[in-house]
Every structure is written in C-alpha cells, then in structure tokens.
N, C-alpha and C. Protein backbone atom coordinates (compact mmCIF):
# COMPACT_ATOMS: atom_id res chain seq x y z
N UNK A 1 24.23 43.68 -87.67
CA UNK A 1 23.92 44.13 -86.34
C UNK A 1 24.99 43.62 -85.39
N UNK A 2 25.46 44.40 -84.35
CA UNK A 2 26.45 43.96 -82.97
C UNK A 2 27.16 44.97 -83.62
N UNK A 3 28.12 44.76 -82.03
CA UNK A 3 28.97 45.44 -82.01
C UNK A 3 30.57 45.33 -82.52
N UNK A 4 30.99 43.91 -83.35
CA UNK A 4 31.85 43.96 -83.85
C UNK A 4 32.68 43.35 -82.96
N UNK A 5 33.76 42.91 -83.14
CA UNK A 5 34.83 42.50 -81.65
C UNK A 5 34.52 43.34 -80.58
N UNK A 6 34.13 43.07 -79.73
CA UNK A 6 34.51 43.78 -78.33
C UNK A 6 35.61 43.60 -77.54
N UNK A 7 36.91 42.68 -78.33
CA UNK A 7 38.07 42.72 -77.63
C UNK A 7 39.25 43.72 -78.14
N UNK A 8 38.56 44.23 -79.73
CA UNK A 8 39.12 45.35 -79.75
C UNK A 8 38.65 46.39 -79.85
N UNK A 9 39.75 47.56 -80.22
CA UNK A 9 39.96 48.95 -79.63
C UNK A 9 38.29 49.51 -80.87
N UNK A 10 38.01 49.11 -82.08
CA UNK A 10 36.91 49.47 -82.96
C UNK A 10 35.80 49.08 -82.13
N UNK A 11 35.59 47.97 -81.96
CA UNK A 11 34.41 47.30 -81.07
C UNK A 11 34.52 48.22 -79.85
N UNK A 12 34.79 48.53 -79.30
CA UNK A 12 35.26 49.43 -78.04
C UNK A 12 34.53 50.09 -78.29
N UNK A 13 34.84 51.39 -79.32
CA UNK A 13 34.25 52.56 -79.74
C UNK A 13 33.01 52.14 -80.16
N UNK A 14 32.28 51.13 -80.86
CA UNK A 14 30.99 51.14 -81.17
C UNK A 14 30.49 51.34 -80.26
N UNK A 15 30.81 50.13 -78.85
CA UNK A 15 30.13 50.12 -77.60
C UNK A 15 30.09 51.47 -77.20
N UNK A 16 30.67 52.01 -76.91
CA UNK A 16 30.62 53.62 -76.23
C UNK A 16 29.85 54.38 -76.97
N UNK A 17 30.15 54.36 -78.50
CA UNK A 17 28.95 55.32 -78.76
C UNK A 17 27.47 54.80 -78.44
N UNK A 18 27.37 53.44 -78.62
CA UNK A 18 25.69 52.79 -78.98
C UNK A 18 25.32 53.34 -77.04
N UNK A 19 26.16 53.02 -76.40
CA UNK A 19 26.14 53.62 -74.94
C UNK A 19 25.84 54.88 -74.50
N UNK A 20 26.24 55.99 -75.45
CA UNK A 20 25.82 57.32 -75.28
C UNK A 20 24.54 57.96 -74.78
N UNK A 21 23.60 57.46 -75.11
CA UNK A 21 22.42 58.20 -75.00
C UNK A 21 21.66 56.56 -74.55
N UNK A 22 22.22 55.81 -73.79
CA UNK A 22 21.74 54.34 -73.20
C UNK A 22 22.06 54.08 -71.98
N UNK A 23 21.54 53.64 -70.67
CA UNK A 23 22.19 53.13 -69.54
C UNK A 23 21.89 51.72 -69.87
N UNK A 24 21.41 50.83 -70.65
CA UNK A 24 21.56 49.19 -70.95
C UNK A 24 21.32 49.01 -72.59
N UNK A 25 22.20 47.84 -72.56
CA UNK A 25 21.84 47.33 -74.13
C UNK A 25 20.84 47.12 -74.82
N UNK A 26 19.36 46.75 -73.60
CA UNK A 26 18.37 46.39 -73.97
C UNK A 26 17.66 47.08 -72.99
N UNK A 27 16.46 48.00 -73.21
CA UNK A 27 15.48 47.98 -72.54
C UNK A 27 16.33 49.52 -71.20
N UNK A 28 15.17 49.50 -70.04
CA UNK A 28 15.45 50.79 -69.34
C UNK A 28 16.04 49.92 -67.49
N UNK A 29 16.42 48.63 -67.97
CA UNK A 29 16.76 47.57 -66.39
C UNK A 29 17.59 46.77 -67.15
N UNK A 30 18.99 46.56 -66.51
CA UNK A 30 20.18 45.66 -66.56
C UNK A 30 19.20 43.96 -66.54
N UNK A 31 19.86 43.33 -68.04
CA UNK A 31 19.07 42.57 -68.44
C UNK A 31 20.00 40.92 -68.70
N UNK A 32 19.63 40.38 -69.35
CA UNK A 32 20.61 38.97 -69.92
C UNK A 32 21.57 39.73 -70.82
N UNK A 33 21.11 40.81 -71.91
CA UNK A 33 21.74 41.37 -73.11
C UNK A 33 22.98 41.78 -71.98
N UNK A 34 22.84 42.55 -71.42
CA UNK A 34 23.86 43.32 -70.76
C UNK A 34 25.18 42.10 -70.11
N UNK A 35 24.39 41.14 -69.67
CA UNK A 35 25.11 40.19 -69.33
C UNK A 35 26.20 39.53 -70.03
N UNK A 36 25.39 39.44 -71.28
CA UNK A 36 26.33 38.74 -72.23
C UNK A 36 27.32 39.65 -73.01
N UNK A 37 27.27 41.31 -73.43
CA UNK A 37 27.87 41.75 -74.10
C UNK A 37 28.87 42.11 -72.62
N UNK A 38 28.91 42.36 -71.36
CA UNK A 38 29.81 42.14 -70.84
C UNK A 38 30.55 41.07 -70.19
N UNK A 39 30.09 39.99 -70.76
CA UNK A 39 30.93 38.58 -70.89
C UNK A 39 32.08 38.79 -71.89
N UNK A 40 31.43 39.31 -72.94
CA UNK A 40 32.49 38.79 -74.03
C UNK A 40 33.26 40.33 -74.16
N UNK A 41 33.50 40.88 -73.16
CA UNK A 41 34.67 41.97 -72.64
C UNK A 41 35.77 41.44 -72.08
N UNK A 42 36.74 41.72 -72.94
CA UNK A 42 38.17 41.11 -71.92
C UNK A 42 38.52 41.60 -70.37
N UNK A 43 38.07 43.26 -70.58
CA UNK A 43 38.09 43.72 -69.08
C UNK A 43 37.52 45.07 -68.72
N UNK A 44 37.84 45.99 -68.12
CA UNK A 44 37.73 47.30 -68.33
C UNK A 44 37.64 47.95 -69.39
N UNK A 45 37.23 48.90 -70.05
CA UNK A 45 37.48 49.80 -71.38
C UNK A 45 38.16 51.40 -70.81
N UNK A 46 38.61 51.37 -71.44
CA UNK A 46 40.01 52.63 -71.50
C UNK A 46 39.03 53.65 -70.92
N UNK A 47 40.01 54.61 -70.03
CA UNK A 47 39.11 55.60 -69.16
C UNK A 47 38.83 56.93 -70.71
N UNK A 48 39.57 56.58 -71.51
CA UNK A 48 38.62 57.72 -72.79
C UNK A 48 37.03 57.65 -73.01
N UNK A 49 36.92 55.90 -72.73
CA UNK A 49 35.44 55.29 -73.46
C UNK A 49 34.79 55.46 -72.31
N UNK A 50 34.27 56.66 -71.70
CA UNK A 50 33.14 57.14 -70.78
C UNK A 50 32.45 56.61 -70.20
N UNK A 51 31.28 56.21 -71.57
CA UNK A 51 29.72 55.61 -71.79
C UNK A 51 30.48 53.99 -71.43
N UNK A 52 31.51 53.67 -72.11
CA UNK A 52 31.28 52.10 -72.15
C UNK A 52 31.99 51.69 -70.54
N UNK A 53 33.04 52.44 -70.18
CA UNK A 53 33.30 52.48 -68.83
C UNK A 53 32.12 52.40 -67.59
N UNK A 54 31.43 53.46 -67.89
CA UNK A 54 30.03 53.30 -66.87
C UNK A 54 29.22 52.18 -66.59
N UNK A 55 29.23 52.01 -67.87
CA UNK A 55 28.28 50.80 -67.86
C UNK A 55 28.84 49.62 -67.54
N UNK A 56 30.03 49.28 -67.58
CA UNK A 56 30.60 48.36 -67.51
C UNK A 56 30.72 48.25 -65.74
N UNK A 57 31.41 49.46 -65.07
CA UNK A 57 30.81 49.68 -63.68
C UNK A 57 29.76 49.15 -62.97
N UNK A 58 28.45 49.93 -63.69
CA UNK A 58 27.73 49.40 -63.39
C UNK A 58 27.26 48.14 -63.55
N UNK A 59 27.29 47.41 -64.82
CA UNK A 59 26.78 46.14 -64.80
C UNK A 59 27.87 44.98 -63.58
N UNK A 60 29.01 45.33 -63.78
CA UNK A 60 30.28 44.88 -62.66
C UNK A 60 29.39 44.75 -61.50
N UNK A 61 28.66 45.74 -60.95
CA UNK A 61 28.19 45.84 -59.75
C UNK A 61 27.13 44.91 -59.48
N UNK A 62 26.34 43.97 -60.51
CA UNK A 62 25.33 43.09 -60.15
C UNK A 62 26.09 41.85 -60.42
N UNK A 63 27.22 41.32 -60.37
CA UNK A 63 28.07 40.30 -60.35
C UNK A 63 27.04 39.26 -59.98
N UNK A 64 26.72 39.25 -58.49
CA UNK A 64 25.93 38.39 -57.70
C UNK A 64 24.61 37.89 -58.97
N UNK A 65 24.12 39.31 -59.22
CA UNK A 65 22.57 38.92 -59.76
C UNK A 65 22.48 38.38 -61.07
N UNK A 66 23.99 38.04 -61.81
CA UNK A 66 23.46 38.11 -63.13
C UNK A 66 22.36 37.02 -63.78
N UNK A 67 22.57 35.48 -62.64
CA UNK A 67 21.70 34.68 -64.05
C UNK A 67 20.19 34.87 -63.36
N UNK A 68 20.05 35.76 -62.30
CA UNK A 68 18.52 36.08 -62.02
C UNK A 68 18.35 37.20 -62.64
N UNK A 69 18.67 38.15 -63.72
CA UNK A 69 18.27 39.09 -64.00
C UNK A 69 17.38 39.19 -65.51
N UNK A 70 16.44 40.17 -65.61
CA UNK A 70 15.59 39.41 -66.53
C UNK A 70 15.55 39.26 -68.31
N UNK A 71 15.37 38.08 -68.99
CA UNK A 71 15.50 38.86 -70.33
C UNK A 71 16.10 37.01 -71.04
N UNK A 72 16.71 36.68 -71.83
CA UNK A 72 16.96 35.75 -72.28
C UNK A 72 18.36 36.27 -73.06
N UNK A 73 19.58 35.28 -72.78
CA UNK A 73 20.90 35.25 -73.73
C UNK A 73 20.45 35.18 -75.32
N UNK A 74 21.12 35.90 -75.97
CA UNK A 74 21.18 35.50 -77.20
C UNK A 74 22.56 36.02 -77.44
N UNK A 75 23.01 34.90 -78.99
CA UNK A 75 24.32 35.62 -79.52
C UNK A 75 24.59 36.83 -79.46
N UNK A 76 25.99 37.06 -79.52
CA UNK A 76 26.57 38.39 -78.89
C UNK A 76 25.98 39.35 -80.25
N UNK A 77 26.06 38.59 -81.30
CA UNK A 77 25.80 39.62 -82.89
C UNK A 77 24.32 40.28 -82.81
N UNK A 78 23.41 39.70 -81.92
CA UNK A 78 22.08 40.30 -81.93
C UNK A 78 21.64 41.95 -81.08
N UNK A 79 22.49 42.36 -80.43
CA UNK A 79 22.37 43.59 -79.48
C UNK A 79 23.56 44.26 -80.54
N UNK A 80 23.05 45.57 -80.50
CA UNK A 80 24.12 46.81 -80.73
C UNK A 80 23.29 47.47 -81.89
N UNK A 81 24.04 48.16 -82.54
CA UNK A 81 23.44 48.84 -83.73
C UNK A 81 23.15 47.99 -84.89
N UNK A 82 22.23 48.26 -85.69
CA UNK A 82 21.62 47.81 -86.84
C UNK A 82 23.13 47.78 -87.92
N UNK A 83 24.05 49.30 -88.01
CA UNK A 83 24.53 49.56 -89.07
C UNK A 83 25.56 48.76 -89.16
N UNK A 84 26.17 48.03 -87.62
CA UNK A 84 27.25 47.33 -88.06
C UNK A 84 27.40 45.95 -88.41
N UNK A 85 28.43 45.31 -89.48
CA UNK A 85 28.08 44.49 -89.60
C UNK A 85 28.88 43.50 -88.18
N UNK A 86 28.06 42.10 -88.45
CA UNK A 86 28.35 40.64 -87.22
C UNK A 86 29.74 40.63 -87.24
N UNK A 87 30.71 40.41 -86.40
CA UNK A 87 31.99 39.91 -86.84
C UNK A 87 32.44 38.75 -85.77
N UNK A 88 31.22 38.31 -85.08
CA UNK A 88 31.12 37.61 -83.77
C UNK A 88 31.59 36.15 -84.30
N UNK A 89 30.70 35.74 -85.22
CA UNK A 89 30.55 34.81 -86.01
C UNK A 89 29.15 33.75 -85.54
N UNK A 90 28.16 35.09 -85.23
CA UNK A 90 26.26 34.22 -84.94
C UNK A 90 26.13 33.95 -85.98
N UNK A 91 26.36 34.54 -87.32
CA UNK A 91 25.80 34.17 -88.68
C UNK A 91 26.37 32.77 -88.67
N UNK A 92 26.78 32.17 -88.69
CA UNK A 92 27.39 30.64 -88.78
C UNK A 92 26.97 30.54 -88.10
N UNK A 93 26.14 30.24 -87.33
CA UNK A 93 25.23 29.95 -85.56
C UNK A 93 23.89 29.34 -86.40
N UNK A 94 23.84 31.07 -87.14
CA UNK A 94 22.15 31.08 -86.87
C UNK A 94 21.65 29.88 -88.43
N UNK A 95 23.30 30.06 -89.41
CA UNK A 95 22.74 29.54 -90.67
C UNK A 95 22.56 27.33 -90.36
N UNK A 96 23.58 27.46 -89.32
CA UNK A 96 23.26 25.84 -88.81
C UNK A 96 22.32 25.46 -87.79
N UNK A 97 21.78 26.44 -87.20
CA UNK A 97 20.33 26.22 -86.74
C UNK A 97 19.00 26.59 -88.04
N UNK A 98 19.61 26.83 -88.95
CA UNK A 98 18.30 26.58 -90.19
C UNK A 98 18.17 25.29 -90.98
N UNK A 99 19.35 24.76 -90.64
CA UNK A 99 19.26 23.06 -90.91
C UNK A 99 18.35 22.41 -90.08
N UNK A 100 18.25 22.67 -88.72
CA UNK A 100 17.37 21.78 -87.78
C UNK A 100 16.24 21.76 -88.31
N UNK A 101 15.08 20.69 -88.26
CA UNK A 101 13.86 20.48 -88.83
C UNK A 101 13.40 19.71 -87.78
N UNK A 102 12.83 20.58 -86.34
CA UNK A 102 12.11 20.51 -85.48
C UNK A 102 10.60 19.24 -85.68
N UNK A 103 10.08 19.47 -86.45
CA UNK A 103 8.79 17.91 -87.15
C UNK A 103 9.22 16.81 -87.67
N UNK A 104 10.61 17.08 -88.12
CA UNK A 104 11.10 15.72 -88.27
C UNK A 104 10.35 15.21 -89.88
N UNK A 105 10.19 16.01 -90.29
CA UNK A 105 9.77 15.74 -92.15
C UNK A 105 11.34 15.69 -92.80
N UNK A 106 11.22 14.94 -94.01
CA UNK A 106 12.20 15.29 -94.86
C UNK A 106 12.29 16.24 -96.05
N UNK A 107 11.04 16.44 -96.62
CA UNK A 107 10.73 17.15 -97.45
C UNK A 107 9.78 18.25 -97.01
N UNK A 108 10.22 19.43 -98.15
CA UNK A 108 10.02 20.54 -97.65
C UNK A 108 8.30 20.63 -98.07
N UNK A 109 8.08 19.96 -99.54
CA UNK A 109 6.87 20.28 -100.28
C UNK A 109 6.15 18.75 -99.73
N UNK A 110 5.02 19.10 -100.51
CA UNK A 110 3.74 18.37 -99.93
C UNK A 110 3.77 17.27 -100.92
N UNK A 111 3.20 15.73 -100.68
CA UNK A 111 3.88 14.72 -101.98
C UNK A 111 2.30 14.95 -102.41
N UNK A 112 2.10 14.16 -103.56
CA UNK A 112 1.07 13.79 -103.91
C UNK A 112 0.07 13.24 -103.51
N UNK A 113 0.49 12.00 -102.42
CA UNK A 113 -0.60 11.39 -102.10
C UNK A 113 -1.26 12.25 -100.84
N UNK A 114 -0.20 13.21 -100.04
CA UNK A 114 -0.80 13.98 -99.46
C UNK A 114 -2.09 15.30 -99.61
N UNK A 115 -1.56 15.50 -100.52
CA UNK A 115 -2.09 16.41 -101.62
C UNK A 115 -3.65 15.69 -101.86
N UNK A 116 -3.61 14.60 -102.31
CA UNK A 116 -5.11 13.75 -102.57
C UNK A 116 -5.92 14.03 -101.47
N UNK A 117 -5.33 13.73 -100.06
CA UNK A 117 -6.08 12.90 -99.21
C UNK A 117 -6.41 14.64 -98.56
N UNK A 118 -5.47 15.68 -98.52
CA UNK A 118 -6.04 16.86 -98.07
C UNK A 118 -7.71 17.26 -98.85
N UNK A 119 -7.22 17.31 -100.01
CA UNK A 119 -8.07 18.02 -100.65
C UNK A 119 -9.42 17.05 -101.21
N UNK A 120 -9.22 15.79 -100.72
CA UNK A 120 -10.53 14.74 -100.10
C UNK A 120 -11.27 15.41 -99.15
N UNK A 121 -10.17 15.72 -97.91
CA UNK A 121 -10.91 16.11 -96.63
C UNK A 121 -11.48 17.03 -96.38
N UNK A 122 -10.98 17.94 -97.52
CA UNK A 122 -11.46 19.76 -97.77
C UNK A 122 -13.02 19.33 -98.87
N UNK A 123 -12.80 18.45 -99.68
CA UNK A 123 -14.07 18.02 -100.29
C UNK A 123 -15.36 17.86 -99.35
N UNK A 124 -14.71 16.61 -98.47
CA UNK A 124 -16.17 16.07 -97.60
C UNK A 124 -16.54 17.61 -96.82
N UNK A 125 -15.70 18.25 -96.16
CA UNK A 125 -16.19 19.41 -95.48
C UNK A 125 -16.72 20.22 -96.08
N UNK A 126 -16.87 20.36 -97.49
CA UNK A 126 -17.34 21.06 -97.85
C UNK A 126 -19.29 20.77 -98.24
N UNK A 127 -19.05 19.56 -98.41
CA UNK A 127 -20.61 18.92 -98.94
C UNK A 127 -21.04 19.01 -97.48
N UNK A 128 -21.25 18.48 -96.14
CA UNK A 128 -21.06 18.09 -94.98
C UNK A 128 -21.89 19.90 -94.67
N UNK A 129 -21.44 20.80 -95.11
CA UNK A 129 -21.16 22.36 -94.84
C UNK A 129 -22.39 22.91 -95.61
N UNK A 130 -22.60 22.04 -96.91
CA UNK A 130 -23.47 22.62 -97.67
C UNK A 130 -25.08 22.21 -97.48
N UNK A 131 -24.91 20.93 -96.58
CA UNK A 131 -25.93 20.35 -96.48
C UNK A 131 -27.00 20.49 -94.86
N UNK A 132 -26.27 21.48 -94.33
CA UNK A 132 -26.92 21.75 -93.29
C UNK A 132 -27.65 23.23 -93.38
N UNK A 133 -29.29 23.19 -92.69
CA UNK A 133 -29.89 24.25 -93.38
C UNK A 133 -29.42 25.43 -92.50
N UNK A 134 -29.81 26.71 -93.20
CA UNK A 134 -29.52 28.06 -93.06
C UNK A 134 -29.75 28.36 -91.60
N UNK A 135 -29.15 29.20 -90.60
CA UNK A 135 -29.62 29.09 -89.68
C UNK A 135 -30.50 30.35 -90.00
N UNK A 136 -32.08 30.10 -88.66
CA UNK A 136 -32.69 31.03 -89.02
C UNK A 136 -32.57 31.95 -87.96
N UNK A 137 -32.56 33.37 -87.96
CA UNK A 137 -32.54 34.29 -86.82
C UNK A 137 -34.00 34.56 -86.05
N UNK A 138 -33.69 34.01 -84.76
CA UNK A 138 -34.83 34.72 -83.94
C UNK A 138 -34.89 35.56 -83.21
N UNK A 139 -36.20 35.94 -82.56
CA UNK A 139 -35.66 36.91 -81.38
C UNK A 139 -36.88 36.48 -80.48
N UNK A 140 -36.97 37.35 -79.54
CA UNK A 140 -37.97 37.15 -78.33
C UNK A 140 -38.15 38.25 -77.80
N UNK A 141 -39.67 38.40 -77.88
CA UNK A 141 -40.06 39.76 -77.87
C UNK A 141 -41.48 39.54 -76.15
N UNK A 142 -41.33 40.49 -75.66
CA UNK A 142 -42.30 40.18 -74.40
C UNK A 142 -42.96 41.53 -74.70
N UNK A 143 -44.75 41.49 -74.77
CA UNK A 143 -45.28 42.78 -74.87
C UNK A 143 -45.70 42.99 -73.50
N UNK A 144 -45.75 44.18 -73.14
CA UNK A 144 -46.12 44.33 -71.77
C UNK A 144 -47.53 45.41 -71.92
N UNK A 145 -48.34 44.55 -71.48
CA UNK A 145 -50.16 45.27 -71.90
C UNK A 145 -50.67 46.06 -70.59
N UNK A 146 -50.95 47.21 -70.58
CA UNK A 146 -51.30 47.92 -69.87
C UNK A 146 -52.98 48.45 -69.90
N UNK A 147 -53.55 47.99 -69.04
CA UNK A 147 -54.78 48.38 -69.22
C UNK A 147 -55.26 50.09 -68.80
N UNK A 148 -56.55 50.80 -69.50
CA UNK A 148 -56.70 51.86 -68.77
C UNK A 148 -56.99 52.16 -67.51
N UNK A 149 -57.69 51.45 -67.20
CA UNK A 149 -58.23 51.21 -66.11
C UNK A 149 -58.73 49.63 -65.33
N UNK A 150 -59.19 49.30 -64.04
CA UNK A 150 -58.91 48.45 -63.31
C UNK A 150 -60.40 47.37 -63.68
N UNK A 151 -61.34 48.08 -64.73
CA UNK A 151 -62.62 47.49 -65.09
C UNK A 151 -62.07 46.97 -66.65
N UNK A 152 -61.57 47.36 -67.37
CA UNK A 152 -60.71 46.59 -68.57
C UNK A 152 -60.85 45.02 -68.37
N UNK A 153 -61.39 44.11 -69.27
CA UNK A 153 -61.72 42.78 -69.09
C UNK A 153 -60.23 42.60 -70.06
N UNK A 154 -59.55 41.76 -69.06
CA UNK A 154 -57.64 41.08 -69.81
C UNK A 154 -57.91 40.55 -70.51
N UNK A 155 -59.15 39.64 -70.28
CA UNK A 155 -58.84 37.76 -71.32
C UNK A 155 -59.24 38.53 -72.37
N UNK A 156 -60.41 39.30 -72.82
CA UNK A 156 -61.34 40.42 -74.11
C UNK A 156 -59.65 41.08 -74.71
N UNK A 157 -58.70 41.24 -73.45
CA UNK A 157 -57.76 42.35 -74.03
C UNK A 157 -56.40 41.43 -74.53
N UNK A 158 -56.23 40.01 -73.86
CA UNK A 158 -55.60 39.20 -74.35
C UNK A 158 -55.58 38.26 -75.74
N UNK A 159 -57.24 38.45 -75.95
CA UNK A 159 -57.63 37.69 -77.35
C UNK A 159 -57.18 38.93 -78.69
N UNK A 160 -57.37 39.64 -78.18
CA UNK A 160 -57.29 41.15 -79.08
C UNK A 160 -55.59 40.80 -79.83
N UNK A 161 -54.75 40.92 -78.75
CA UNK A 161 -53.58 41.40 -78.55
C UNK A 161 -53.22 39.92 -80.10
N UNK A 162 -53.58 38.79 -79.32
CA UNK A 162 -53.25 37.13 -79.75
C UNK A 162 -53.86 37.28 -81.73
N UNK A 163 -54.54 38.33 -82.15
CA UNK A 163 -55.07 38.34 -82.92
C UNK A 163 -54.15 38.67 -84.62
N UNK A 164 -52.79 39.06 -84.04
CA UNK A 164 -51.88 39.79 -84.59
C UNK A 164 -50.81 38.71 -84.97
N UNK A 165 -51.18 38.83 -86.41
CA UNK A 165 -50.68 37.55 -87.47
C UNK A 165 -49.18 38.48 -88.14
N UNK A 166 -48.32 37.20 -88.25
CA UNK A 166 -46.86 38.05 -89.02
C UNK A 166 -45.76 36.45 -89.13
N UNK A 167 -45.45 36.42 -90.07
CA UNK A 167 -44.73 35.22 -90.42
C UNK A 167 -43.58 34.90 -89.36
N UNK A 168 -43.23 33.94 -88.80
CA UNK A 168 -42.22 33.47 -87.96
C UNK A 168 -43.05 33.68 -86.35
N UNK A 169 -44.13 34.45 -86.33
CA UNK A 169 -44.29 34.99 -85.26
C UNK A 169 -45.59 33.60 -84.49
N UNK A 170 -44.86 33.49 -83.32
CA UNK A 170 -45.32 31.62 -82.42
C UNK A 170 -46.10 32.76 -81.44
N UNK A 171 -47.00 32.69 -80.68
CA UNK A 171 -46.96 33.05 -79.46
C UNK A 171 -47.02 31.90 -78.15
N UNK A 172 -46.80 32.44 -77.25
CA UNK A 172 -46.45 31.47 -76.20
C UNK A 172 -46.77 31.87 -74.73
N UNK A 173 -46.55 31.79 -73.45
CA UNK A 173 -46.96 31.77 -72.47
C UNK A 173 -47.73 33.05 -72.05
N UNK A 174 -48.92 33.41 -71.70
CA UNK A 174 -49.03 34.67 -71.06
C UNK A 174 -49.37 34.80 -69.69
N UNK A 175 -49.22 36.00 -68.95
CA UNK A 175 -49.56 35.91 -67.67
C UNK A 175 -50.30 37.52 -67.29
N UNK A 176 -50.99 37.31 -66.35
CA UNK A 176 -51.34 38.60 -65.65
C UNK A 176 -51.14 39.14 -64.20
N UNK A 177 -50.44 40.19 -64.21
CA UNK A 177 -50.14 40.46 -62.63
C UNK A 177 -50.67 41.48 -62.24
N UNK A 178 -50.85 42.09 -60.94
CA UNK A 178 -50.93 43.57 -60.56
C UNK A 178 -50.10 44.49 -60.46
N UNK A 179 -49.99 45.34 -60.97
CA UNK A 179 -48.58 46.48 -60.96
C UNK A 179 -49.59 47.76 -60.16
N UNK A 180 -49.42 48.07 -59.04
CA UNK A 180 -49.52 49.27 -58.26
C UNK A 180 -51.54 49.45 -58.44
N UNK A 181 -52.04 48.55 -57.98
CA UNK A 181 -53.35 48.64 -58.43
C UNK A 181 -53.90 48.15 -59.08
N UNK A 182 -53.65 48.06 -60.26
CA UNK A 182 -53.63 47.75 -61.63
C UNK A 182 -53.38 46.57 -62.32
N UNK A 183 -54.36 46.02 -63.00
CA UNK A 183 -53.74 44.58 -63.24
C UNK A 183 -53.12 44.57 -64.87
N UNK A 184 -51.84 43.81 -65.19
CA UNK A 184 -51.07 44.06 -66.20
C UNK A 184 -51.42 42.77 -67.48
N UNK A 185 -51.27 42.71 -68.50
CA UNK A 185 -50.92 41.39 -69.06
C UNK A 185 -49.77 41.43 -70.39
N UNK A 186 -49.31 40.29 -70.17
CA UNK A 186 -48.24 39.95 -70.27
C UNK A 186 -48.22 38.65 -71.40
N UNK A 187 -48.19 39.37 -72.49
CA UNK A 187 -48.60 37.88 -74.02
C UNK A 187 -47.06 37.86 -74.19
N UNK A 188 -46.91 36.56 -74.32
CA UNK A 188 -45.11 36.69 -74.52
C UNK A 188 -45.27 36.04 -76.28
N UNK A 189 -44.33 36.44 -77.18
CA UNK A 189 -44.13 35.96 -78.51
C UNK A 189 -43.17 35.86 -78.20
N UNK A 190 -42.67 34.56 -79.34
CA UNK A 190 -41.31 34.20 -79.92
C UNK A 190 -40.92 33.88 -81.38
C-alpha cells in the first residue's frame, strides 16, 4: 500500500491517478492524510499531473490550518492504493514497533505456575457457581374483581376468589374501592 516515492516522476503518476476520481486521500474533508502525503512532496507536480496538481493547490491553500485539521498522521506507506507496493520504508517502522511490549512481560506463553493458580481460580468459581440455588421465576399478578351489582357481599366474594389453590401461588394484600358507583375488589397474588 502507498504511493511509492513521491519525489519521483512514478510516485507522481500513482498520486494522480489514485487522485482521479478523489478530492482527498482520505475521506470527503482535507484531513492529517492529506497533510502528510503533501509533506513528503518536494514541490509542485508537473502541469501534465492534473488530479495531483489540484490537489496539491488545494491542500497548499489550508497552509494556516494544517495541524487543526481533522484525522491522525500516520506513515506515508499507509494512504494510497492497496496494489502498490511501500517503498517509503514504514515496513521497517512498523516491524520495530512489533518489538515494543507495552505490559512489560517477557514471555510470550503462560509459565506453569501461572497456569496452576489460573485454573485454581477457574476451579473455586466454578464450585462457588454450582452451589448457589436455581433462581426461581416469579411474577405478580393483581386480579381486579368486579362485582354485578352494588348488593354483591366483597368479603363472601373475597373468600371465594382466596379459595384458588396452585403451587408457588402466596396471596397477599387485598383492598376494596369504588369505581363509578360500584364497589371493586382487589386480591393481589404473588
């Protein structure tokens, strides 16, 4: 991937074509990419190279804006076409930033005694896991009792209701109100 030297006349031509059907290197707004592949331009590109001329114009023209503009630098080898190969020299960049070891381990694999003490800790969690009971699912159900009429005796219609046996099933608070005349009751299960 990249564009190859961009100080010469081949690199030139990549840029112009990858430019053809592009107003930025990256994205549809003059970015960091743009910044950097016209850093590493010696100057102008030949009034043949169109596309790479324009752009070069244009990016010229945000001189002022470049380190506020948005997007992050990366090596010059990362923008351009897929097909060409690096000749920047990021590959030597990127292969001595695969040496760094950010955690600060020396070894890549896991030792033994680590190995013990994981798969200790994966043990206890597991007994710890096995030994707590099933949870059980409930729900909460509110019946809402409607009498026919306003001579309907509740508590006769509340014992009725309370009479209704089913495994898991508690009952619990009830109440009676008036709804529009009418007096309601209200057996709550859980």
């Amino acid at each position: 991937m990249g564009f190859g030297d961009l100080k010469s006349s081949s690199g030139l031509k990549v840029l112009n074509e990858f430019l053809a059907d592009k107003s930025y290197i990256e994205g549809y707004v003059p970015s960091q990419a743009d910044v950097a592949v016209f850093d590493a331009l010696s100057g102008a590109p030949a009034a043949e190279l169109t596309h790479a001329l324009r752009w070069y114009n244009h990016i010229k023209s945000y001189e002022k804006q470049k380190g506020s503009l948005p997007g992050v630098k990366k090596p010059l080898g990362k923008y351009g076409p897929v097909n060409i190969e690096d000749t920047t020299g990021s590959k030597e960049a990127e292969e001595e930033d695969d040496d760094i070891d950010l955690f600060g381990s020396d070894d890549e694999e896991e030792s033994e005694e680590a190995k013990k003490i994981r798969d200790e800790r994966l043990a206890q969690y597991e007994s710890k896991k096995s030994k707590k009971p099933a949870l059980i699912a409930k729900s909460s159900i509110l019946l809402d009792v409607k009498p026919w009429d306003d001579e309907t005796d509740m508590a006769k219609l509340e014992e009725c209701v309370r009479t209704i046996h089913m495994d898991g099933l508690v009952w619990g608070a009830s109440c009676s109100c008036w709804l529009r005349y009418q007096e309601a009751a209200n057996p709550m299960c859980s």
